[in-house]
C-alpha atoms as a PDB file:
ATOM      1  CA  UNK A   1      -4.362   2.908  18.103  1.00  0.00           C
ATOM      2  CA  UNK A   2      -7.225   5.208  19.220  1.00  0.00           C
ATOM      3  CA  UNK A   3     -10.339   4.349  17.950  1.00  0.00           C
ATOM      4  CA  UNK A   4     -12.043   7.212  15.865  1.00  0.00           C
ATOM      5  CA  UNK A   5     -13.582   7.472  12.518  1.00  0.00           C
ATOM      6  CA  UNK A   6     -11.648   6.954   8.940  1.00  0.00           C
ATOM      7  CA  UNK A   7     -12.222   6.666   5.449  1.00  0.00           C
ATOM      8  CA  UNK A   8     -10.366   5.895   2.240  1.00  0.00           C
ATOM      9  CA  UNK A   9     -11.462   6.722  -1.378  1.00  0.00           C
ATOM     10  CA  UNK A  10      -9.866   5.985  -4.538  1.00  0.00           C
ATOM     11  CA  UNK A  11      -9.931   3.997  -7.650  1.00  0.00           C
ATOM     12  CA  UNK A  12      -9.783   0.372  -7.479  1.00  0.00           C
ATOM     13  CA  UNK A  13      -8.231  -2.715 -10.021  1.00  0.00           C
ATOM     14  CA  UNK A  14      -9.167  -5.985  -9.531  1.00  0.00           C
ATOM     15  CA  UNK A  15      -8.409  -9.159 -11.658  1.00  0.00           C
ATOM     16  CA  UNK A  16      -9.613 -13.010 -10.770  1.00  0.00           C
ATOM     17  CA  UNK A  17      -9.295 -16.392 -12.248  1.00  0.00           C
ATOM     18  CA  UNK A  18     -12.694 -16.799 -13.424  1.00  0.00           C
ATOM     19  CA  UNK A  19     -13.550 -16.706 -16.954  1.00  0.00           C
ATOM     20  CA  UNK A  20     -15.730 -13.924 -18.008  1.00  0.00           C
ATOM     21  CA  UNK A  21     -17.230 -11.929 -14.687  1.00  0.00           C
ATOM     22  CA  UNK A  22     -16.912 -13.439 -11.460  1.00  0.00           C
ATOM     23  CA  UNK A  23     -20.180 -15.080 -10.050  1.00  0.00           C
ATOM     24  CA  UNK A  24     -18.876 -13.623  -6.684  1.00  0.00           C
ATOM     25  CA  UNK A  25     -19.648 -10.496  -8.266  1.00  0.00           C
ATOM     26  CA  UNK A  26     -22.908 -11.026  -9.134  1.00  0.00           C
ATOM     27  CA  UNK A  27     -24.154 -13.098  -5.822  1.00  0.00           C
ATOM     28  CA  UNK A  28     -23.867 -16.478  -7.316  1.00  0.00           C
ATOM     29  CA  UNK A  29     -21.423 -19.188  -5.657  1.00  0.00           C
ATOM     30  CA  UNK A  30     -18.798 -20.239  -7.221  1.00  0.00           C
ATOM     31  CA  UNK A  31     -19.178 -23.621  -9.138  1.00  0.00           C
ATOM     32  CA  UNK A  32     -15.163 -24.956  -9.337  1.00  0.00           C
ATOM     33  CA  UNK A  33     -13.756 -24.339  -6.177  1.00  0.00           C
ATOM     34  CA  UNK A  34     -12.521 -21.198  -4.053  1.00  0.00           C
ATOM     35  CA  UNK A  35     -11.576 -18.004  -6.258  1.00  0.00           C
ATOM     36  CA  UNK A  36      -8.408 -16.090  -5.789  1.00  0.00           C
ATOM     37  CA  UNK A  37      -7.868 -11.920  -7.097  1.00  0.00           C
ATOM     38  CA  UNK A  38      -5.118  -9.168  -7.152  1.00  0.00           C
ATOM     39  CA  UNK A  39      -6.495  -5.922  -6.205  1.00  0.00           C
ATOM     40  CA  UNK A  40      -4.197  -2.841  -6.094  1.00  0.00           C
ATOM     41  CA  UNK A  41      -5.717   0.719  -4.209  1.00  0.00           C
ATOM     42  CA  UNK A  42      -5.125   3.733  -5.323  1.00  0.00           C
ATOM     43  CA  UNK A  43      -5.734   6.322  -2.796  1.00  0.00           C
ATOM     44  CA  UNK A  44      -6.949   9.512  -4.134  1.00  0.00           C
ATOM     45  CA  UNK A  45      -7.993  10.932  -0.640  1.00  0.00           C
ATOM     46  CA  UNK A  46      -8.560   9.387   2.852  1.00  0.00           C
ATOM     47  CA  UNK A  47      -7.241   9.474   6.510  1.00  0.00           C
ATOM     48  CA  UNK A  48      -6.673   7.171   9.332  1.00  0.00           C
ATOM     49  CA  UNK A  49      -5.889   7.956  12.785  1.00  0.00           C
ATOM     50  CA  UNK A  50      -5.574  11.745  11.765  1.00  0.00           C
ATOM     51  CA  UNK A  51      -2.921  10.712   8.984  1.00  0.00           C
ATOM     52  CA  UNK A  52      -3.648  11.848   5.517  1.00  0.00           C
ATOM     53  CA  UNK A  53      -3.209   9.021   2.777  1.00  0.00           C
ATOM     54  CA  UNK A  54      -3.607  10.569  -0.045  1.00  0.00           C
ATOM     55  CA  UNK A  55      -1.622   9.191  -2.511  1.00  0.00           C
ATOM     56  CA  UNK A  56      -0.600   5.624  -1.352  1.00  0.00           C
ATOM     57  CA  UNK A  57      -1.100   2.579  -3.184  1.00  0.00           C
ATOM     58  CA  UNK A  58      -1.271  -0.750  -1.918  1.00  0.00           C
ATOM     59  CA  UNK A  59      -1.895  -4.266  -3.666  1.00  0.00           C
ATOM     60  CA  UNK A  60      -3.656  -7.370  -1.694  1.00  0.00           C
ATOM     61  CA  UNK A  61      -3.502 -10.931  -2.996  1.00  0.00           C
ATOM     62  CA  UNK A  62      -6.249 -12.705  -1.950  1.00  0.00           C
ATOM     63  CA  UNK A  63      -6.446 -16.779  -1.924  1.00  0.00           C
ATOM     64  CA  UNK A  64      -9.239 -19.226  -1.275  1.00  0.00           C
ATOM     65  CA  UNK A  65     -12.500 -16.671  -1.797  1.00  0.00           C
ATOM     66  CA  UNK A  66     -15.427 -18.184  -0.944  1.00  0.00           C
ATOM     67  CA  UNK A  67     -16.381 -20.743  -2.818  1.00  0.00           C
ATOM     68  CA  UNK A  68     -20.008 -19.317  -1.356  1.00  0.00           C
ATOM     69  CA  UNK A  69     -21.053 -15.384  -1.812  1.00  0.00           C
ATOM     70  CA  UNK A  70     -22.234 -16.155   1.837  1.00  0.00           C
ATOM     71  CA  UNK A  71     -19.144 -16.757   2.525  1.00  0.00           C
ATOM     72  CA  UNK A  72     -17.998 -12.716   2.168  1.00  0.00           C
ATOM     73  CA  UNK A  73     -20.270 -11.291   4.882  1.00  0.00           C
ATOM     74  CA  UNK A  74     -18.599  -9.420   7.075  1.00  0.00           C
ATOM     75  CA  UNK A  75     -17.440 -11.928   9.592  1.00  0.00           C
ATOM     76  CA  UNK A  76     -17.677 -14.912   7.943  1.00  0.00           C
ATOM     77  CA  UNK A  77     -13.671 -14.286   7.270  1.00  0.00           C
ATOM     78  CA  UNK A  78     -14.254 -15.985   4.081  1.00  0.00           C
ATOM     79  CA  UNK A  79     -11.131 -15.338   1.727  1.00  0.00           C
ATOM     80  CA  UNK A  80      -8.392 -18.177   3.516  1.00  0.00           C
ATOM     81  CA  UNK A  81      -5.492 -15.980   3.759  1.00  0.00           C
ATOM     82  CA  UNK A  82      -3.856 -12.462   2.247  1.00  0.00           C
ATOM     83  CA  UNK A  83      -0.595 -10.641   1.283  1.00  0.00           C
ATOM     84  CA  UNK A  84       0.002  -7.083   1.405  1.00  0.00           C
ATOM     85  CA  UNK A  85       2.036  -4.786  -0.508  1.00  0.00           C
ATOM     86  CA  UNK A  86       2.426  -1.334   0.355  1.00  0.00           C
ATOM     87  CA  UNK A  87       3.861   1.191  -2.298  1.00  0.00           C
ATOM     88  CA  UNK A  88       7.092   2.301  -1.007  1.00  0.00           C
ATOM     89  CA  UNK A  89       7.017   6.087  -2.036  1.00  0.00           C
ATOM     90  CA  UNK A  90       4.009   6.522   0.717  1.00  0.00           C
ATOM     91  CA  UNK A  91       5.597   8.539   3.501  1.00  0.00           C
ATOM     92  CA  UNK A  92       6.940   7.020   6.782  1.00  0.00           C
ATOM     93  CA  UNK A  93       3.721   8.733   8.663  1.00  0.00           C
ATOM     94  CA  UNK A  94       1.906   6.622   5.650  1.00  0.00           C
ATOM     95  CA  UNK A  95       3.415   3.077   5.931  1.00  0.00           C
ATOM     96  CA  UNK A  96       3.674   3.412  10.050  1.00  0.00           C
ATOM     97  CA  UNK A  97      -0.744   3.921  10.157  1.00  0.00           C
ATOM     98  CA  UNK A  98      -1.260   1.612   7.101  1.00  0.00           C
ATOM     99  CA  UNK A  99       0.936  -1.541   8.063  1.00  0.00           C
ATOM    100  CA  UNK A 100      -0.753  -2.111  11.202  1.00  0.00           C
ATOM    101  CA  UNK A 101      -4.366  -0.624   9.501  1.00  0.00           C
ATOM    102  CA  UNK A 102      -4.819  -3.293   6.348  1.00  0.00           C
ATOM    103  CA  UNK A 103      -3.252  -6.132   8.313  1.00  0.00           C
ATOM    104  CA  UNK A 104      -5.797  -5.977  11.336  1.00  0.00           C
ATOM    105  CA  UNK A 105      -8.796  -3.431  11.267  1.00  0.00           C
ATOM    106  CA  UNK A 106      -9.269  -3.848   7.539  1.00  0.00           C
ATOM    107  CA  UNK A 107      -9.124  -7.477   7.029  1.00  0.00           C
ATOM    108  CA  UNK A 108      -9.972  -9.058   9.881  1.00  0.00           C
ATOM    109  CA  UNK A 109     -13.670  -9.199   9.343  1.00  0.00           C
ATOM    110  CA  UNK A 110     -12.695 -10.754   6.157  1.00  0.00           C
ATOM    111  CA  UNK A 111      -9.802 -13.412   6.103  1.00  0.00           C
ATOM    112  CA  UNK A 112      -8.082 -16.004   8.360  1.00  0.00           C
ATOM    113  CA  UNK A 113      -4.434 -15.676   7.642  1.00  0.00           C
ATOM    114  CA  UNK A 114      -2.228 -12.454   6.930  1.00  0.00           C
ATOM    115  CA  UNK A 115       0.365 -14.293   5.075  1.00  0.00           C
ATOM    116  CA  UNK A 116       2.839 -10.548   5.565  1.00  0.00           C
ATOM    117  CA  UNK A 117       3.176  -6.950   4.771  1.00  0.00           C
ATOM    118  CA  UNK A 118       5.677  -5.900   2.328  1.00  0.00           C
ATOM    119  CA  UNK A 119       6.669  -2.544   1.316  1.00  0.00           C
ATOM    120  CA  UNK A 120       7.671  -2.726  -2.720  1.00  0.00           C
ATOM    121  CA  UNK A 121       7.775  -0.364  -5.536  1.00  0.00           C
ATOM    122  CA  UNK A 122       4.382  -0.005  -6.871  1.00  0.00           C
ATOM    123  CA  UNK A 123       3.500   1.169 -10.550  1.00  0.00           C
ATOM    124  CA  UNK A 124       0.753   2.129 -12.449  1.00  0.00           C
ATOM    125  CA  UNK A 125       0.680   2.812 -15.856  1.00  0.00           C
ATOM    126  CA  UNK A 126      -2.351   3.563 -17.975  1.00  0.00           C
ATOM    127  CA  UNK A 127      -2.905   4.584 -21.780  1.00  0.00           C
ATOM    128  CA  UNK A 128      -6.054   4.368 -23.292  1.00  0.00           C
ATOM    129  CA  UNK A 129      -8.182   1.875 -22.165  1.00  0.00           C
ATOM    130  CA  UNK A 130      -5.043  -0.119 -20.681  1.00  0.00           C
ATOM    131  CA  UNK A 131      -3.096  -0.205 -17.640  1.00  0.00           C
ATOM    132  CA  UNK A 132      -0.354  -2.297 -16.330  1.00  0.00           C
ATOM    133  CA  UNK A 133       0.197  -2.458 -12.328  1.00  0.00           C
ATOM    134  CA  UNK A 134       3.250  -4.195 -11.084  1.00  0.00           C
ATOM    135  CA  UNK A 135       5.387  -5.073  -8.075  1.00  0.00           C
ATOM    136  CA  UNK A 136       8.013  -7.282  -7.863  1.00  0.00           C
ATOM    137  CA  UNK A 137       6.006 -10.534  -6.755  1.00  0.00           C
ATOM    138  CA  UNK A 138       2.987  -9.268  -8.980  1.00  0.00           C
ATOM    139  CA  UNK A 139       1.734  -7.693 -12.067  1.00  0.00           C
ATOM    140  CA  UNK A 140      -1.913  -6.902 -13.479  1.00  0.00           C
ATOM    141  CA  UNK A 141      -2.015  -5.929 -17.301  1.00  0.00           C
ATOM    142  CA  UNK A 142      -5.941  -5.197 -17.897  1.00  0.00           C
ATOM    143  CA  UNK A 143      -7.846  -3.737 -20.708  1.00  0.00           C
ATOM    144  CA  UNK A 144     -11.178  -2.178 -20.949  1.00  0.00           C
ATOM    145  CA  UNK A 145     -13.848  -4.068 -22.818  1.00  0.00           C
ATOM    146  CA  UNK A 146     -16.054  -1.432 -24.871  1.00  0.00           C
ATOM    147  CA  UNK A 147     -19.892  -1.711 -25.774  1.00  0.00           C
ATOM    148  CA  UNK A 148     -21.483  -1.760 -28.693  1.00  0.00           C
ATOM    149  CA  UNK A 149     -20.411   1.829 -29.327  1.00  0.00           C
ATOM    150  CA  UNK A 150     -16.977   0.498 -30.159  1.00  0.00           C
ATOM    151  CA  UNK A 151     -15.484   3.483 -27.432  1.00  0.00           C
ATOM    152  CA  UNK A 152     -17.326   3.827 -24.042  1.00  0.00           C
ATOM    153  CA  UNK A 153     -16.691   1.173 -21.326  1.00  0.00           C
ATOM    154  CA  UNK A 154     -19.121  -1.782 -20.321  1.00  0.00           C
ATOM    155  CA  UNK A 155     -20.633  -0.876 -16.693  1.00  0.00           C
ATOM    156  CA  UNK A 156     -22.188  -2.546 -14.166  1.00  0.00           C
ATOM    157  CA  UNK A 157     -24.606  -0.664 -12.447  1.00  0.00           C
ATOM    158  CA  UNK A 158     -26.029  -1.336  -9.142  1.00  0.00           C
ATOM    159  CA  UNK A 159     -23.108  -3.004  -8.237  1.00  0.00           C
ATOM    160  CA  UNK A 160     -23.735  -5.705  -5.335  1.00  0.00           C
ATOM    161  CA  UNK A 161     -20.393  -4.484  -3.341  1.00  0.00           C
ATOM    162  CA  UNK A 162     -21.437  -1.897  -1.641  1.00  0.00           C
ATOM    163  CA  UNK A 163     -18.223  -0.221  -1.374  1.00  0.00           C
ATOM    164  CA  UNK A 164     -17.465   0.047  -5.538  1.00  0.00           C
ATOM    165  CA  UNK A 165     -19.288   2.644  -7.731  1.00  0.00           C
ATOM    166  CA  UNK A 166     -18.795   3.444 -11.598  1.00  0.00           C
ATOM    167  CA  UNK A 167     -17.227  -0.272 -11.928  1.00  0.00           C
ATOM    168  CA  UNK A 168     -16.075  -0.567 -15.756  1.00  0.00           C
ATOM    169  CA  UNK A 169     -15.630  -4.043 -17.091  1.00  0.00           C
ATOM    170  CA  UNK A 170     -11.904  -4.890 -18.449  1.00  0.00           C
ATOM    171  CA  UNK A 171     -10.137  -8.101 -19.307  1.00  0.00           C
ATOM    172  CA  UNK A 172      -7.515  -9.355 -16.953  1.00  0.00           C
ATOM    173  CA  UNK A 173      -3.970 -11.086 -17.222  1.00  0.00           C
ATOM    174  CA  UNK A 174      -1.823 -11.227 -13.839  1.00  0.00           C
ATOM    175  CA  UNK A 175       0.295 -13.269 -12.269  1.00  0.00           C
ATOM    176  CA  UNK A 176       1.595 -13.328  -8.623  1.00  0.00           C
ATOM    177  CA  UNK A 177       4.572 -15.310  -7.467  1.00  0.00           C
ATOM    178  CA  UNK A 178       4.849 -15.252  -3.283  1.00  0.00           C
ATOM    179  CA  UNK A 179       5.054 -16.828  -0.254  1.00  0.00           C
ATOM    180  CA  UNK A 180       5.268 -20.444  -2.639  1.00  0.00           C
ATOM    181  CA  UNK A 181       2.860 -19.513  -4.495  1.00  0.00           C
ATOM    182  CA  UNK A 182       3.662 -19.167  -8.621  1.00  0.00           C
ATOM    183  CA  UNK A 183       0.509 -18.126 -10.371  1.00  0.00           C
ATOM    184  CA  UNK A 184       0.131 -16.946 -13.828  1.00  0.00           C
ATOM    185  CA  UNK A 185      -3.657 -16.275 -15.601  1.00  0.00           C
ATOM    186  CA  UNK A 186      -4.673 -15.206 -18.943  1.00  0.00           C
ATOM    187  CA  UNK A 187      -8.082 -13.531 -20.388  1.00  0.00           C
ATOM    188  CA  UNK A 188      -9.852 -13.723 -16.992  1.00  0.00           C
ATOM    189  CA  UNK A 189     -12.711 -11.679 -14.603  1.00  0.00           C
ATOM    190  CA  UNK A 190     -11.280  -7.462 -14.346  1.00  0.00           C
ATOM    191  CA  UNK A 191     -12.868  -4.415 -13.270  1.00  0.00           C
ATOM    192  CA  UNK A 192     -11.271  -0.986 -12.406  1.00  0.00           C
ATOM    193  CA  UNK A 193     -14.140   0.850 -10.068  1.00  0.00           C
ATOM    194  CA  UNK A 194     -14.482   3.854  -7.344  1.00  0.00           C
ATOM    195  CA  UNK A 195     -13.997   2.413  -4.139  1.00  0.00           C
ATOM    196  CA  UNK A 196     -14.852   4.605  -0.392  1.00  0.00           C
ATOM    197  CA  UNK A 197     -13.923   2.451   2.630  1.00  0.00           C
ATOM    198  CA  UNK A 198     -15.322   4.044   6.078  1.00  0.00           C
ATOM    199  CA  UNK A 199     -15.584   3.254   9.766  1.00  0.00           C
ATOM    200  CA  UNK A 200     -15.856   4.420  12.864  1.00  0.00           C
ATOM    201  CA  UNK A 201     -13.439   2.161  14.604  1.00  0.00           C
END
Protein backbone atom coordinates (compact mmCIF):
# COMPACT_ATOMS: atom_id res chain seq x y z
CA UNK A 1 0.00 0.00 0.00
CA UNK A 2 1.10 3.61 -0.72
CA UNK A 3 1.55 5.56 2.12
CA UNK A 4 -0.69 8.79 2.18
CA UNK A 5 -3.02 10.33 4.60
CA UNK A 6 -6.54 8.69 5.92
CA UNK A 7 -9.13 9.15 8.30
CA UNK A 8 -12.21 7.39 9.64
CA UNK A 9 -15.16 8.96 11.60
CA UNK A 10 -18.11 7.42 13.01
CA UNK A 11 -19.90 6.40 16.07
CA UNK A 12 -18.38 4.01 18.34
CA UNK A 13 -19.86 1.01 21.02
CA UNK A 14 -17.80 -0.34 23.42
CA UNK A 15 -18.61 -2.79 26.33
CA UNK A 16 -15.89 -4.31 29.04
CA UNK A 17 -15.90 -6.59 31.96
CA UNK A 18 -15.45 -4.14 34.58
CA UNK A 19 -18.12 -3.22 36.87
CA UNK A 20 -19.29 0.27 36.67
CA UNK A 21 -16.73 2.51 34.27
CA UNK A 22 -13.55 1.14 33.37
CA UNK A 23 -10.49 2.59 35.35
CA UNK A 24 -8.74 2.30 31.89
CA UNK A 25 -11.02 4.94 31.03
CA UNK A 26 -10.31 7.20 33.50
CA UNK A 27 -6.24 6.69 33.71
CA UNK A 28 -6.26 4.44 36.65
CA UNK A 29 -4.71 0.75 36.35
CA UNK A 30 -6.59 -1.87 36.59
CA UNK A 31 -6.72 -3.58 40.09
CA UNK A 32 -7.86 -7.53 39.08
CA UNK A 33 -5.99 -8.41 36.24
CA UNK A 34 -5.92 -7.52 32.36
CA UNK A 35 -9.39 -6.15 30.93
CA UNK A 36 -10.95 -7.44 27.80
CA UNK A 37 -13.90 -5.19 25.44
CA UNK A 38 -16.07 -5.61 22.24
CA UNK A 39 -16.05 -2.55 20.23
CA UNK A 40 -18.04 -2.43 16.95
CA UNK A 41 -17.31 0.88 14.29
CA UNK A 42 -19.66 2.37 12.57
CA UNK A 43 -18.34 4.32 9.76
CA UNK A 44 -20.27 7.33 8.96
CA UNK A 45 -17.51 8.85 6.62
CA UNK A 46 -13.76 8.14 6.05
CA UNK A 47 -11.23 6.97 3.34
CA UNK A 48 -8.17 4.93 3.07
CA UNK A 49 -5.88 4.63 0.27
CA UNK A 50 -8.36 6.81 -1.88
CA UNK A 51 -11.27 4.24 -1.01
CA UNK A 52 -14.35 5.70 0.48
CA UNK A 53 -15.69 3.74 3.65
CA UNK A 54 -18.52 5.17 4.34
CA UNK A 55 -20.78 2.90 5.61
CA UNK A 56 -18.78 -0.19 6.87
CA UNK A 57 -18.92 -1.61 10.16
CA UNK A 58 -16.48 -3.62 11.80
CA UNK A 59 -16.31 -5.24 15.43
CA UNK A 60 -12.76 -5.91 17.32
CA UNK A 61 -12.50 -8.19 20.35
CA UNK A 62 -9.89 -7.21 22.35
CA UNK A 63 -8.18 -9.61 25.18
CA UNK A 64 -5.61 -9.00 27.87
CA UNK A 65 -5.84 -4.83 28.07
CA UNK A 66 -3.42 -3.54 30.10
CA UNK A 67 -3.62 -4.30 33.32
CA UNK A 68 -1.59 -0.66 33.38
CA UNK A 69 -3.14 2.63 31.51
CA UNK A 70 0.66 2.88 30.64
CA UNK A 71 0.32 0.06 29.12
CA UNK A 72 -2.02 1.71 26.02
CA UNK A 73 0.54 4.22 24.73
CA UNK A 74 1.01 3.97 21.44
CA UNK A 75 3.68 1.37 21.17
CA UNK A 76 3.57 -0.22 24.19
CA UNK A 77 1.25 -2.91 22.13
CA UNK A 78 -0.53 -3.35 25.30
CA UNK A 79 -3.93 -5.25 24.57
CA UNK A 80 -2.33 -9.26 24.13
CA UNK A 81 -4.09 -10.16 21.07
CA UNK A 82 -7.37 -9.15 18.70
CA UNK A 83 -10.12 -10.50 16.37
CA UNK A 84 -11.66 -8.75 13.61
CA UNK A 85 -14.94 -8.79 12.08
CA UNK A 86 -15.73 -6.99 9.10
CA UNK A 87 -19.49 -6.38 8.12
CA UNK A 88 -20.07 -8.28 5.05
CA UNK A 89 -22.40 -5.80 3.10
CA UNK A 90 -19.14 -3.33 2.83
CA UNK A 91 -18.21 -3.45 -0.84
CA UNK A 92 -15.36 -5.63 -2.28
CA UNK A 93 -13.25 -2.15 -2.84
CA UNK A 94 -14.26 -1.89 1.13
CA UNK A 95 -13.18 -5.30 2.60
CA UNK A 96 -9.96 -5.51 0.01
CA UNK A 97 -8.42 -1.76 1.83
CA UNK A 98 -9.86 -2.64 5.30
CA UNK A 99 -8.63 -6.37 5.79
CA UNK A 100 -5.14 -5.58 5.32
CA UNK A 101 -5.80 -1.74 7.06
CA UNK A 102 -7.21 -2.89 10.79
CA UNK A 103 -5.03 -5.99 10.85
CA UNK A 104 -1.60 -4.07 10.37
CA UNK A 105 -1.54 -0.14 10.21
CA UNK A 106 -4.32 0.17 12.75
CA UNK A 107 -3.36 -2.19 15.40
CA UNK A 108 -0.03 -2.67 15.33
CA UNK A 109 0.97 0.15 17.58
CA UNK A 110 -1.45 -1.41 19.87
CA UNK A 111 -1.53 -5.32 20.23
CA UNK A 112 0.74 -8.40 19.88
CA UNK A 113 -1.36 -11.00 18.22
CA UNK A 114 -4.06 -10.66 15.34
CA UNK A 115 -5.86 -13.73 16.28
CA UNK A 116 -7.87 -13.35 12.25
CA UNK A 117 -10.09 -11.32 10.10
CA UNK A 118 -13.49 -12.48 9.46
CA UNK A 119 -16.04 -11.10 7.26
CA UNK A 120 -19.73 -11.78 9.07
CA UNK A 121 -23.06 -10.23 8.97
CA UNK A 122 -23.04 -7.29 11.15
CA UNK A 123 -26.26 -5.68 12.81
CA UNK A 124 -27.20 -2.83 14.58
CA UNK A 125 -30.29 -2.17 16.01
CA UNK A 126 -31.23 0.78 18.18
CA UNK A 127 -34.61 2.05 19.84
CA UNK A 128 -34.61 4.45 22.39
CA UNK A 129 -31.87 4.49 24.52
CA UNK A 130 -31.02 0.72 23.47
CA UNK A 131 -29.17 -1.02 20.90
CA UNK A 132 -28.27 -4.53 20.22
CA UNK A 133 -25.07 -5.27 17.87
CA UNK A 134 -24.48 -8.80 16.83
CA UNK A 135 -22.42 -11.18 14.71
CA UNK A 136 -22.35 -14.62 14.76
CA UNK A 137 -19.38 -15.14 17.35
CA UNK A 138 -20.61 -11.88 19.23
CA UNK A 139 -23.35 -9.76 20.48
CA UNK A 140 -23.47 -6.35 22.55
CA UNK A 141 -27.02 -5.45 24.02
CA UNK A 142 -26.34 -1.91 25.82
CA UNK A 143 -28.55 0.64 27.33
CA UNK A 144 -28.12 4.22 28.08
CA UNK A 145 -27.93 5.22 31.71
CA UNK A 146 -29.87 8.70 32.16
CA UNK A 147 -29.07 11.56 34.77
CA UNK A 148 -30.90 12.92 37.19
CA UNK A 149 -33.26 14.37 34.58
CA UNK A 150 -34.71 10.90 34.21
CA UNK A 151 -34.18 11.46 29.97
CA UNK A 152 -30.78 12.93 28.82
CA UNK A 153 -27.69 10.63 28.81
CA UNK A 154 -24.77 10.62 31.47
CA UNK A 155 -21.52 12.17 29.64
CA UNK A 156 -18.15 12.20 30.17
CA UNK A 157 -16.55 15.17 29.18
CA UNK A 158 -12.98 15.68 28.55
CA UNK A 159 -12.66 12.32 27.72
CA UNK A 160 -8.92 10.96 28.27
CA UNK A 161 -9.00 9.01 24.68
CA UNK A 162 -8.21 11.35 22.54
CA UNK A 163 -9.86 9.88 19.66
CA UNK A 164 -13.73 9.68 21.36
CA UNK A 165 -15.92 12.84 21.72
CA UNK A 166 -19.66 13.17 23.04
CA UNK A 167 -19.05 9.64 24.93
CA UNK A 168 -22.57 8.77 26.64
CA UNK A 169 -22.48 6.32 29.48
CA UNK A 170 -24.68 2.96 28.91
CA UNK A 171 -24.79 -0.38 30.65
CA UNK A 172 -23.30 -3.33 28.90
CA UNK A 173 -24.18 -7.16 28.43
CA UNK A 174 -22.09 -9.10 25.60
CA UNK A 175 -20.77 -12.11 25.06
CA UNK A 176 -18.18 -13.35 22.46
CA UNK A 177 -17.54 -16.97 21.67
CA UNK A 178 -14.17 -17.38 19.22
CA UNK A 179 -11.08 -18.68 18.53
CA UNK A 180 -11.72 -20.98 22.15
CA UNK A 181 -12.74 -18.43 23.74
CA UNK A 182 -16.64 -18.61 25.35
CA UNK A 183 -17.33 -15.41 27.18
CA UNK A 184 -20.55 -14.20 28.46
CA UNK A 185 -20.88 -10.73 30.88
CA UNK A 186 -23.72 -9.09 32.49
CA UNK A 187 -24.31 -5.31 33.86
CA UNK A 188 -20.73 -4.24 33.03
CA UNK A 189 -18.46 -0.86 31.79
CA UNK A 190 -20.46 0.65 28.10
CA UNK A 191 -20.17 3.73 26.26
CA UNK A 192 -21.40 4.58 22.68
CA UNK A 193 -19.10 7.84 21.62
CA UNK A 194 -17.88 9.84 18.29
CA UNK A 195 -14.81 8.39 17.27
CA UNK A 196 -12.22 10.22 14.19
CA UNK A 197 -9.18 7.99 13.52
CA UNK A 198 -6.40 9.89 11.28
CA UNK A 199 -2.90 9.40 9.94
CA UNK A 200 -0.66 10.18 7.60
CA UNK A 201 0.78 6.79 6.96
Amino acid sequence: MVDQPWVIKGTYYECCRANGNCPLTFGRDMVDGPCVNLATYQVTEGQIEGVDIKGAVYTIHADGIGPKFVDLFPGNKGIAEIAIYIDEKATSEQKKILEPFLSTRLTAVLSRKVLGVKFVNIKIEQESGKCVISNPYCKQTMTMTVGQDGKNPIVIENSITRFLKEVKVYNGEWSYADYGKNLRFHQTSGIVADFTFSGAA
